[in-house]
PDB file of N, CA and C in Angstrom:
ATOM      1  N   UNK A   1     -49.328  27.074   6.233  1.00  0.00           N
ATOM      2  CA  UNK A   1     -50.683  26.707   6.624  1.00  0.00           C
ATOM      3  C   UNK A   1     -51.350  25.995   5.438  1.00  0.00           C
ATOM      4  N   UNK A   2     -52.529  25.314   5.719  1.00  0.00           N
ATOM      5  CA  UNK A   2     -52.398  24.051   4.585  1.00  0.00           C
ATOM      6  C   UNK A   2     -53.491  24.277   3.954  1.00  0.00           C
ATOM      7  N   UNK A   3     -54.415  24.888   2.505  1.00  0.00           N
ATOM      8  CA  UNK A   3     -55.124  25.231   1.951  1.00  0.00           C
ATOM      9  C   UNK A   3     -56.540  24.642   2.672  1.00  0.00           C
ATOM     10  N   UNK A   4     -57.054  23.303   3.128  1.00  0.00           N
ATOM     11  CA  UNK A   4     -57.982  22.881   3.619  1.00  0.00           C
ATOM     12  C   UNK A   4     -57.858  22.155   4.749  1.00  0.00           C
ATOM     13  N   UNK A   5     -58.697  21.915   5.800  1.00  0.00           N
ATOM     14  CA  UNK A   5     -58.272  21.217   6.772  1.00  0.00           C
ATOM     15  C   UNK A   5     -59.747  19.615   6.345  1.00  0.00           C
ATOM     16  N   UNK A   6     -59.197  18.325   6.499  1.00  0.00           N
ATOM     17  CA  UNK A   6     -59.798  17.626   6.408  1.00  0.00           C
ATOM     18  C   UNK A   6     -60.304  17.519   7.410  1.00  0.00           C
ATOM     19  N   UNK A   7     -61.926  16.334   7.622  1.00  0.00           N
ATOM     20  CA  UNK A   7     -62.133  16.047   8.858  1.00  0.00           C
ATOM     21  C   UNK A   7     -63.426  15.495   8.562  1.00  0.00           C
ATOM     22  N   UNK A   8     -63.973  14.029   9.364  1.00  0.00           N
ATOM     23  CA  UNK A   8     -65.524  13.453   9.161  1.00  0.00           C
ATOM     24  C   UNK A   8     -66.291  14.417   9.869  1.00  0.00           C
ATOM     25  N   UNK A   9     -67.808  14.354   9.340  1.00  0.00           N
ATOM     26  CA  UNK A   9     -68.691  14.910   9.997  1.00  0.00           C
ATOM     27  C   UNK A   9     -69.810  13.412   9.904  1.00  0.00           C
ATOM     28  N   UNK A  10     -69.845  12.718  10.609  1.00  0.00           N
ATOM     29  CA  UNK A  10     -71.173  11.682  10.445  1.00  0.00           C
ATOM     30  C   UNK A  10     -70.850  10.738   9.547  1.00  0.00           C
ATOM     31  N   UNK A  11     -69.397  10.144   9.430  1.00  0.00           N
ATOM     32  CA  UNK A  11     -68.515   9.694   8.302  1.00  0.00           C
ATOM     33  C   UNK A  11     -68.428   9.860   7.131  1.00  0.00           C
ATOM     34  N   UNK A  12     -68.739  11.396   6.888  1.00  0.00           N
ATOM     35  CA  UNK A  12     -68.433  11.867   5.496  1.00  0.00           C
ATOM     36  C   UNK A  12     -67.014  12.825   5.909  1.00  0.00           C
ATOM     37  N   UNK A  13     -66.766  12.573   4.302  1.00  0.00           N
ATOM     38  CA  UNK A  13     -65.284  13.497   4.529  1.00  0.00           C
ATOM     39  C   UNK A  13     -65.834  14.897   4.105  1.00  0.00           C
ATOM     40  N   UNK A  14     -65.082  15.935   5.001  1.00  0.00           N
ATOM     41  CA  UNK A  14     -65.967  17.388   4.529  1.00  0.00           C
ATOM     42  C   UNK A  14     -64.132  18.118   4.743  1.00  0.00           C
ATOM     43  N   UNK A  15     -64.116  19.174   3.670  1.00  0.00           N
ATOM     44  CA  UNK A  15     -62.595  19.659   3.782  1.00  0.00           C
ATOM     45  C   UNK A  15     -63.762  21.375   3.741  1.00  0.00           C
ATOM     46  N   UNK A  16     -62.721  22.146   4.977  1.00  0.00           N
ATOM     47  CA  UNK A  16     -62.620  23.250   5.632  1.00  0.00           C
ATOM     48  C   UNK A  16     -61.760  24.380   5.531  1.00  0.00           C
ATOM     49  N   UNK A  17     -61.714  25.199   5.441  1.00  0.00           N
ATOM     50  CA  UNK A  17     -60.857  26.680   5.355  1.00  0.00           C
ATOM     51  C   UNK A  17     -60.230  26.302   6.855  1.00  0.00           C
ATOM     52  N   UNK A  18     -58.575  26.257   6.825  1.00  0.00           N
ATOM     53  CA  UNK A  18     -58.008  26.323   8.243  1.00  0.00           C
ATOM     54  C   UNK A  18     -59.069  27.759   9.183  1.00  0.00           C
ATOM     55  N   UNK A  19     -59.369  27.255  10.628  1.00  0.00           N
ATOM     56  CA  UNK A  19     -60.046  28.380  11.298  1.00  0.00           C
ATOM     57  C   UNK A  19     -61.103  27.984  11.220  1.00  0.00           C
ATOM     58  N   UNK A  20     -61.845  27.692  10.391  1.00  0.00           N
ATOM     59  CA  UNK A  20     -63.203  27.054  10.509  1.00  0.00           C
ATOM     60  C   UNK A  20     -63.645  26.341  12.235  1.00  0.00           C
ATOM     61  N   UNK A  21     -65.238  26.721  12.473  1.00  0.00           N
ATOM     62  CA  UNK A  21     -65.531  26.077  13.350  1.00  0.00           C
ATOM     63  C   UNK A  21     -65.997  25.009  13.121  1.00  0.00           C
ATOM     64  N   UNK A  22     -66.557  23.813  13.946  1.00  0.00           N
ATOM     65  CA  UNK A  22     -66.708  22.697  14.339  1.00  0.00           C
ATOM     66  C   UNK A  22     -67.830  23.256  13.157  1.00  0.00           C
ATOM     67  N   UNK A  23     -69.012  23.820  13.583  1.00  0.00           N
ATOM     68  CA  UNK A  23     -70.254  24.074  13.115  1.00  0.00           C
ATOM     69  C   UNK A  23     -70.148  24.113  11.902  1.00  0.00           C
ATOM     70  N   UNK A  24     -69.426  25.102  11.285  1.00  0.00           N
ATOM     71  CA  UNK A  24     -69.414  25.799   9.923  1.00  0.00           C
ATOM     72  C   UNK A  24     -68.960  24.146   9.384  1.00  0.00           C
ATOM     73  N   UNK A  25     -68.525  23.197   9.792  1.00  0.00           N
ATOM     74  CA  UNK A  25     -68.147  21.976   8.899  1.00  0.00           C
ATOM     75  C   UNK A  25     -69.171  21.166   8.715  1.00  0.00           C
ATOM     76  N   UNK A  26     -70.089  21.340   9.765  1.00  0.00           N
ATOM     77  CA  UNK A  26     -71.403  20.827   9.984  1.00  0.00           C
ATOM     78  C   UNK A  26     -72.296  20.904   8.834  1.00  0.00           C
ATOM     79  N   UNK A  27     -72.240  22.418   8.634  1.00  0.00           N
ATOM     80  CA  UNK A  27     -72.671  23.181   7.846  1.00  0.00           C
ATOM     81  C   UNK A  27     -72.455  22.651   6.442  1.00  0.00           C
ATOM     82  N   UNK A  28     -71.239  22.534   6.050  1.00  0.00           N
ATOM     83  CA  UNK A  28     -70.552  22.021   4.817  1.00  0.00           C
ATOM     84  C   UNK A  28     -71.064  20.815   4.408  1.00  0.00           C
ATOM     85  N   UNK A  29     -71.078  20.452   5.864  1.00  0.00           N
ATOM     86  CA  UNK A  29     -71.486  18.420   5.324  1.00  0.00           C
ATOM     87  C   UNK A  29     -72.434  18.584   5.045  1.00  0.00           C
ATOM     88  N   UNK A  30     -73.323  19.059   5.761  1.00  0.00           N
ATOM     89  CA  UNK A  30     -74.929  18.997   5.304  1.00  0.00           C
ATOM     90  C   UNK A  30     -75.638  19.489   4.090  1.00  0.00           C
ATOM     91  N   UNK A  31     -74.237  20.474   3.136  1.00  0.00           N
ATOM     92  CA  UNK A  31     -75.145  21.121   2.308  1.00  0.00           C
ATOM     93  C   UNK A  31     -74.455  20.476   1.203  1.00  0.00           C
ATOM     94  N   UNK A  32     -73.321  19.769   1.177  1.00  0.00           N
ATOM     95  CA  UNK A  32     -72.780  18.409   0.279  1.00  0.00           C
ATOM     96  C   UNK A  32     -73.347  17.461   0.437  1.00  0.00           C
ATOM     97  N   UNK A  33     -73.581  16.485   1.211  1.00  0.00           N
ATOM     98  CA  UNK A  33     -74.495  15.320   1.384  1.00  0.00           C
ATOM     99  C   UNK A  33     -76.114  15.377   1.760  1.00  0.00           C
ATOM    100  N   UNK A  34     -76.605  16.756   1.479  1.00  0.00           N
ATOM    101  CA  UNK A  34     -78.359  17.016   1.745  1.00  0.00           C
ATOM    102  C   UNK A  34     -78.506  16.416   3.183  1.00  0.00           C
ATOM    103  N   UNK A  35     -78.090  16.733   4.135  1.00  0.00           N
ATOM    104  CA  UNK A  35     -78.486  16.195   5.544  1.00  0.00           C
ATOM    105  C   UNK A  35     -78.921  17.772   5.838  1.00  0.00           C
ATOM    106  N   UNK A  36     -79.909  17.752   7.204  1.00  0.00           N
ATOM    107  CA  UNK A  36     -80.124  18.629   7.742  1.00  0.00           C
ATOM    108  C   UNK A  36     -78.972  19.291   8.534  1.00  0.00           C
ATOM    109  N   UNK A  37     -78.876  20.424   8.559  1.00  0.00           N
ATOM    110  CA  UNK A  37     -77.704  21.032   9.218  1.00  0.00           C
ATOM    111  C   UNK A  37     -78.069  21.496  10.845  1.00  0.00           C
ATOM    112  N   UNK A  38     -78.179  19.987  11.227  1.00  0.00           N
ATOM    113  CA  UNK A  38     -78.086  20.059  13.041  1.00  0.00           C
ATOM    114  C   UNK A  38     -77.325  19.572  13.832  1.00  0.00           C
ATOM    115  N   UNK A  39     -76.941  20.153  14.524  1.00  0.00           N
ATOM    116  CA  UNK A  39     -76.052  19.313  15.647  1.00  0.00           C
ATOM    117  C   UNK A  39     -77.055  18.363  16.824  1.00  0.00           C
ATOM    118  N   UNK A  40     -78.210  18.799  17.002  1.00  0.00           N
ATOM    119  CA  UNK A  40     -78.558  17.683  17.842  1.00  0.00           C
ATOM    120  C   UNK A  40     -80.688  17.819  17.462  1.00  0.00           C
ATOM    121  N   UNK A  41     -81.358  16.988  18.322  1.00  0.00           N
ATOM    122  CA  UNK A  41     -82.499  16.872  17.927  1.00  0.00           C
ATOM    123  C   UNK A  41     -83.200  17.473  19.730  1.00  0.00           C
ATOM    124  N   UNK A  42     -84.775  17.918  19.551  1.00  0.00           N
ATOM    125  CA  UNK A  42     -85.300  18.583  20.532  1.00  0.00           C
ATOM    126  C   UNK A  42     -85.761  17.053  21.100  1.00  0.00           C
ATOM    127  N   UNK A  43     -86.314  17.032  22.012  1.00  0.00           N
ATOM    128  CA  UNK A  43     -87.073  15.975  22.735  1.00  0.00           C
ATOM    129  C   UNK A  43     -88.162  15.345  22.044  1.00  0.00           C
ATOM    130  N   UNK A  44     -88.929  16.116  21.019  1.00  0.00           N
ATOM    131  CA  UNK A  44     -89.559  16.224  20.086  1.00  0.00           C
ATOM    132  C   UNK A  44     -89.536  15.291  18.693  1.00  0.00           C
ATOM    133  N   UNK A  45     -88.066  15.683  18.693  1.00  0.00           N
ATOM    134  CA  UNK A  45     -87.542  15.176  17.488  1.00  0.00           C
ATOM    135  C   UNK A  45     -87.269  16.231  16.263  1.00  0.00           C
ATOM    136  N   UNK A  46     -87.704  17.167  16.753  1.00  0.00           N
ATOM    137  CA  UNK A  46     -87.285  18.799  15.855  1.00  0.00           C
ATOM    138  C   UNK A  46     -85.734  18.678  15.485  1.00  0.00           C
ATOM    139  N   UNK A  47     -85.108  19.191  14.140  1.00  0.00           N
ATOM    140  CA  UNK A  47     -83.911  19.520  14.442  1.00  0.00           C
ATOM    141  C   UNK A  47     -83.476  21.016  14.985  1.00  0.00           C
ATOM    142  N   UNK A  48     -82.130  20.734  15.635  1.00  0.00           N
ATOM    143  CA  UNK A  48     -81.908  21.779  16.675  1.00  0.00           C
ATOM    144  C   UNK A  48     -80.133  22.432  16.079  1.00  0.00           C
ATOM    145  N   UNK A  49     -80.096  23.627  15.772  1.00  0.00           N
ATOM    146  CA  UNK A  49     -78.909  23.585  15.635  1.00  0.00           C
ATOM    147  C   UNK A  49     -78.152  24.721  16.438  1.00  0.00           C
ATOM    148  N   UNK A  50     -77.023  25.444  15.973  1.00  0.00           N
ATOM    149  CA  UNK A  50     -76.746  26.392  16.667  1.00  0.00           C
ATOM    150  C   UNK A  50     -77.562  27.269  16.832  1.00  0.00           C
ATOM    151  N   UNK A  51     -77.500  28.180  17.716  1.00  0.00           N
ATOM    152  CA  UNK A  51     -78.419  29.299  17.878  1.00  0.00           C
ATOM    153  C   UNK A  51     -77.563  30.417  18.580  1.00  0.00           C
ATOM    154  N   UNK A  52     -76.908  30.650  19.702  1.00  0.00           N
ATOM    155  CA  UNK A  52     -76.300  31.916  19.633  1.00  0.00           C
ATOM    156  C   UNK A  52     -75.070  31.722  19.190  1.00  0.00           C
ATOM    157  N   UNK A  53     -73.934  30.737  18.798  1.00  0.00           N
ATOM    158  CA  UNK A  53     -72.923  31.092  18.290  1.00  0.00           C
ATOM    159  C   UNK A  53     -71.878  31.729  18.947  1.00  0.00           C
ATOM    160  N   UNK A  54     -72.583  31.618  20.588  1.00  0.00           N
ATOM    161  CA  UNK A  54     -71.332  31.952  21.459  1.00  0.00           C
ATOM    162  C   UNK A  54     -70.747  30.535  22.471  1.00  0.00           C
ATOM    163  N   UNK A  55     -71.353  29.572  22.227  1.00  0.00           N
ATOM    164  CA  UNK A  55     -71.289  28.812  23.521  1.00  0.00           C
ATOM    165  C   UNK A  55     -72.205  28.610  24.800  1.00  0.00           C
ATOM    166  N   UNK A  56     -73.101  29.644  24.748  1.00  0.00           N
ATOM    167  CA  UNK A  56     -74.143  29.806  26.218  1.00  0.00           C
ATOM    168  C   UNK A  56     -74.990  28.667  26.037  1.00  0.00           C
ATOM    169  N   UNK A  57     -75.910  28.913  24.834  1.00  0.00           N
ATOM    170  CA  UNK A  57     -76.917  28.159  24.593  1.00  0.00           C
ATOM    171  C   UNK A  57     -76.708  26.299  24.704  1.00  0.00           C
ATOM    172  N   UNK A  58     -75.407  25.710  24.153  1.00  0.00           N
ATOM    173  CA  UNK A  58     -75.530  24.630  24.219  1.00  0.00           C
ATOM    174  C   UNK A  58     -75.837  23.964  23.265  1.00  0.00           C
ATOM    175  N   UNK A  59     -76.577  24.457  22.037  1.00  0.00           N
ATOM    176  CA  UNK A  59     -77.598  23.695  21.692  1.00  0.00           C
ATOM    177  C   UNK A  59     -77.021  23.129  20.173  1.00  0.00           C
ATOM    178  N   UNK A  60     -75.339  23.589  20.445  1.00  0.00           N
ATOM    179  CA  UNK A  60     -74.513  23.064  19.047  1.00  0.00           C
ATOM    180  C   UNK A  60     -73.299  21.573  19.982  1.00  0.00           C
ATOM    181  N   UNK A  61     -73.971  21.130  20.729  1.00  0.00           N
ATOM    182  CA  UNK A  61     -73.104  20.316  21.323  1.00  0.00           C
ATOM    183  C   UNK A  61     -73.561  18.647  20.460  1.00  0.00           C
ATOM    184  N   UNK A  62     -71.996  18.235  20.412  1.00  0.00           N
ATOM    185  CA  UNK A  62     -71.679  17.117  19.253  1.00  0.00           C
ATOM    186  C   UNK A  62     -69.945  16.352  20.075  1.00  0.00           C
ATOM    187  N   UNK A  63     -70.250  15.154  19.079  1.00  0.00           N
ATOM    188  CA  UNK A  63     -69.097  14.555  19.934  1.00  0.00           C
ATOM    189  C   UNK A  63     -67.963  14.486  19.331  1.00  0.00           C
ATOM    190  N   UNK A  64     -66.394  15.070  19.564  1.00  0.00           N
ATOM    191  CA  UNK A  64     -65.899  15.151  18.770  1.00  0.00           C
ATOM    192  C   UNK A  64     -64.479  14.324  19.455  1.00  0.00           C
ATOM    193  N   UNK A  65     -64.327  13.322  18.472  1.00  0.00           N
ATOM    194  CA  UNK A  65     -62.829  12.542  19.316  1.00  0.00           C
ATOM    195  C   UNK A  65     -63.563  11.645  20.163  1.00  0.00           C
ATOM    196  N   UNK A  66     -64.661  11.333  20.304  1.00  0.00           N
ATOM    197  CA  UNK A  66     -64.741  10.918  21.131  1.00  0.00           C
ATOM    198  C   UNK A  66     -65.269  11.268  22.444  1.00  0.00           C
ATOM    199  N   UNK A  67     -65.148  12.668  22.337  1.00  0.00           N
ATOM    200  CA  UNK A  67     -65.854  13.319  23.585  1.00  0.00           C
ATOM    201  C   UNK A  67     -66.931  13.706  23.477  1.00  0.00           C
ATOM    202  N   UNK A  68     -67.738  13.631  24.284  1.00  0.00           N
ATOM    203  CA  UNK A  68     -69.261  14.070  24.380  1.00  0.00           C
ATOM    204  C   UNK A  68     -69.514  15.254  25.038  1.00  0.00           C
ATOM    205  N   UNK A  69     -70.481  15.903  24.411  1.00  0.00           N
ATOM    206  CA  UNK A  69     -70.767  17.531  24.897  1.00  0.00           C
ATOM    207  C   UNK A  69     -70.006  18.984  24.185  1.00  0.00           C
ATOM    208  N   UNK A  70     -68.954  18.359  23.403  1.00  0.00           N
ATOM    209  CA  UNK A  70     -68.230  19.350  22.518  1.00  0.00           C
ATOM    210  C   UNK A  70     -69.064  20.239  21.990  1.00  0.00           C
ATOM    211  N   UNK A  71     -68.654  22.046  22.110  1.00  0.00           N
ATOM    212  CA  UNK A  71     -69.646  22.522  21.380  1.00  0.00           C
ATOM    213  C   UNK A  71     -69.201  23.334  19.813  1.00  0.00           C
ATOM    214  N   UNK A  72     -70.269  23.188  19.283  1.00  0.00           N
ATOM    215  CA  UNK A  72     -69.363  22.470  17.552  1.00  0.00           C
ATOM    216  C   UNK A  72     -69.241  24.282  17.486  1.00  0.00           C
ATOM    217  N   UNK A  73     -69.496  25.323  17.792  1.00  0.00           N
ATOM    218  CA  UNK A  73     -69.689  26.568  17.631  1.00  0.00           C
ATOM    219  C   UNK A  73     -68.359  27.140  18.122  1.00  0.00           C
ATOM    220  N   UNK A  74     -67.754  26.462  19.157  1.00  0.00           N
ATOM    221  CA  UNK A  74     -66.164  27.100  19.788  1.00  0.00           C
ATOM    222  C   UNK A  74     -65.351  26.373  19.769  1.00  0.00           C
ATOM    223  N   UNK A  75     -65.357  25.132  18.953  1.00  0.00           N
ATOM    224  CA  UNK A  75     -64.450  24.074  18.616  1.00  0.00           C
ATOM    225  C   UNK A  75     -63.899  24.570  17.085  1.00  0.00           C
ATOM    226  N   UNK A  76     -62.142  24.732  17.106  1.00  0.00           N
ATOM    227  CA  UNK A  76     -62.231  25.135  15.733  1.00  0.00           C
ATOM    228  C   UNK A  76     -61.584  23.380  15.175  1.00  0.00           C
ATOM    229  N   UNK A  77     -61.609  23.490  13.854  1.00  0.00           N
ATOM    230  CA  UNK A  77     -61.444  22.294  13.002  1.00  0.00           C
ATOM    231  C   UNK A  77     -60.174  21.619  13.395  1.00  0.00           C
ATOM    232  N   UNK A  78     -59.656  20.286  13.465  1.00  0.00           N
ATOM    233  CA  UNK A  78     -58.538  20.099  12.999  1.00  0.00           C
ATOM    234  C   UNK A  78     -58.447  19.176  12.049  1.00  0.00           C
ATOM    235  N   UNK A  79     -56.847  18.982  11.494  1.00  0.00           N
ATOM    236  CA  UNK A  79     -56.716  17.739  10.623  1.00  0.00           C
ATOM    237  C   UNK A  79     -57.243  16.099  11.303  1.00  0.00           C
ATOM    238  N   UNK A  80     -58.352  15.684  10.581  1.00  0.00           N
ATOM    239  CA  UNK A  80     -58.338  13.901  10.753  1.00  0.00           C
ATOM    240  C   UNK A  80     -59.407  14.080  12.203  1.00  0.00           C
ATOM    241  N   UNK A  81     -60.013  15.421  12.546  1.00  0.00           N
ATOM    242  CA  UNK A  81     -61.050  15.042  13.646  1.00  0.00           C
ATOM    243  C   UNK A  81     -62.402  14.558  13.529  1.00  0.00           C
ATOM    244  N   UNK A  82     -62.643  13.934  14.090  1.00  0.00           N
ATOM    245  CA  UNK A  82     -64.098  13.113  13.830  1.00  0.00           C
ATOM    246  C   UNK A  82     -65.088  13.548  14.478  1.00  0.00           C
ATOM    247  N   UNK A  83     -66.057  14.034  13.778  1.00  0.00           N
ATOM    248  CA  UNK A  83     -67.343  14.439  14.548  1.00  0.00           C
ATOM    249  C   UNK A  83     -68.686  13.725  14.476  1.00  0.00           C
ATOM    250  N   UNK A  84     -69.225  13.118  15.734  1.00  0.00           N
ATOM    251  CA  UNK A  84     -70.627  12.757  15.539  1.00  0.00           C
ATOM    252  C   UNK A  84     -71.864  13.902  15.964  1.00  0.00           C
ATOM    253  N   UNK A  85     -72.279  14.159  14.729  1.00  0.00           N
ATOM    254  CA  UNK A  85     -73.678  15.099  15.535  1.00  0.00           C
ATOM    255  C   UNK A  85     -75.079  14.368  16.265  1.00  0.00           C
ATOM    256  N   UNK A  86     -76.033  14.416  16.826  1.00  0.00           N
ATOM    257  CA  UNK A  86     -77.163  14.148  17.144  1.00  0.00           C
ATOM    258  C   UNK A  86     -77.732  13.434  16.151  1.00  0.00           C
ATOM    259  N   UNK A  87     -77.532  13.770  14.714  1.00  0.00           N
ATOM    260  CA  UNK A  87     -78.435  13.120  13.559  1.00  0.00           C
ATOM    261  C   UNK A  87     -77.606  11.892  13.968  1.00  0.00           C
ATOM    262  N   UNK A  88     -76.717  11.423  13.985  1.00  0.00           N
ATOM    263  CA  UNK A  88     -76.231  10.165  13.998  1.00  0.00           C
ATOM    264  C   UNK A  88     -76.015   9.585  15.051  1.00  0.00           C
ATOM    265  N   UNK A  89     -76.151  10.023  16.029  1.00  0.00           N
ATOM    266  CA  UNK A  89     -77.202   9.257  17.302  1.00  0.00           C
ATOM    267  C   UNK A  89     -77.903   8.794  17.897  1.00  0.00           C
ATOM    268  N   UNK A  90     -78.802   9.460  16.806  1.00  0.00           N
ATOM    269  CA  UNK A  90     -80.349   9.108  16.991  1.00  0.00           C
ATOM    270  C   UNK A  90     -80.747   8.211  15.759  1.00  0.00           C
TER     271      UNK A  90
END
């Protein structure tokens, strides 16, 4: 098993503990490159990030590969996956 798992978050490179979730990389990027640590924005324009950490809420959904609606909280990491959050959507 391979000491870090690479992977973009918002085209930064952020390296991960294999197992890591989508989020927790989120997490990483944001507190290496000073971005807010959200996956998406309120209607408002508030940032919005995880909140229950099970999947119900929704409110950690980000696009990953390409897919839209991924939720960054039950997505675990892989090598070379690309994630866009809400900050870079908007």
């Amino acid at each position: 098993m391979p000491d870090a798992i690479t992977l973009t978050v918002d085209g930064y490179r952020v390296s991960v503990a294999p197992g890591s979730s989508v989020a927790a990389a989120i997490a990483v990027q944001a507190r290496e490159n000073r971005h807010a640590a959200t996956a998406r924005r309120s209607v408002s324009g508030a940032p919005r990030g995880p909140l229950c950490g099970m999947g119900i809420c929704q409110e950690c959904r980000v696009v990953i590969d390409g897919v839209a609606h991924r939720l960054a909280c039950q997505t675990v990491c892989a090598e070379g996956m690309s994630v866009i959050t809400g900050n870079a959507a908007s």
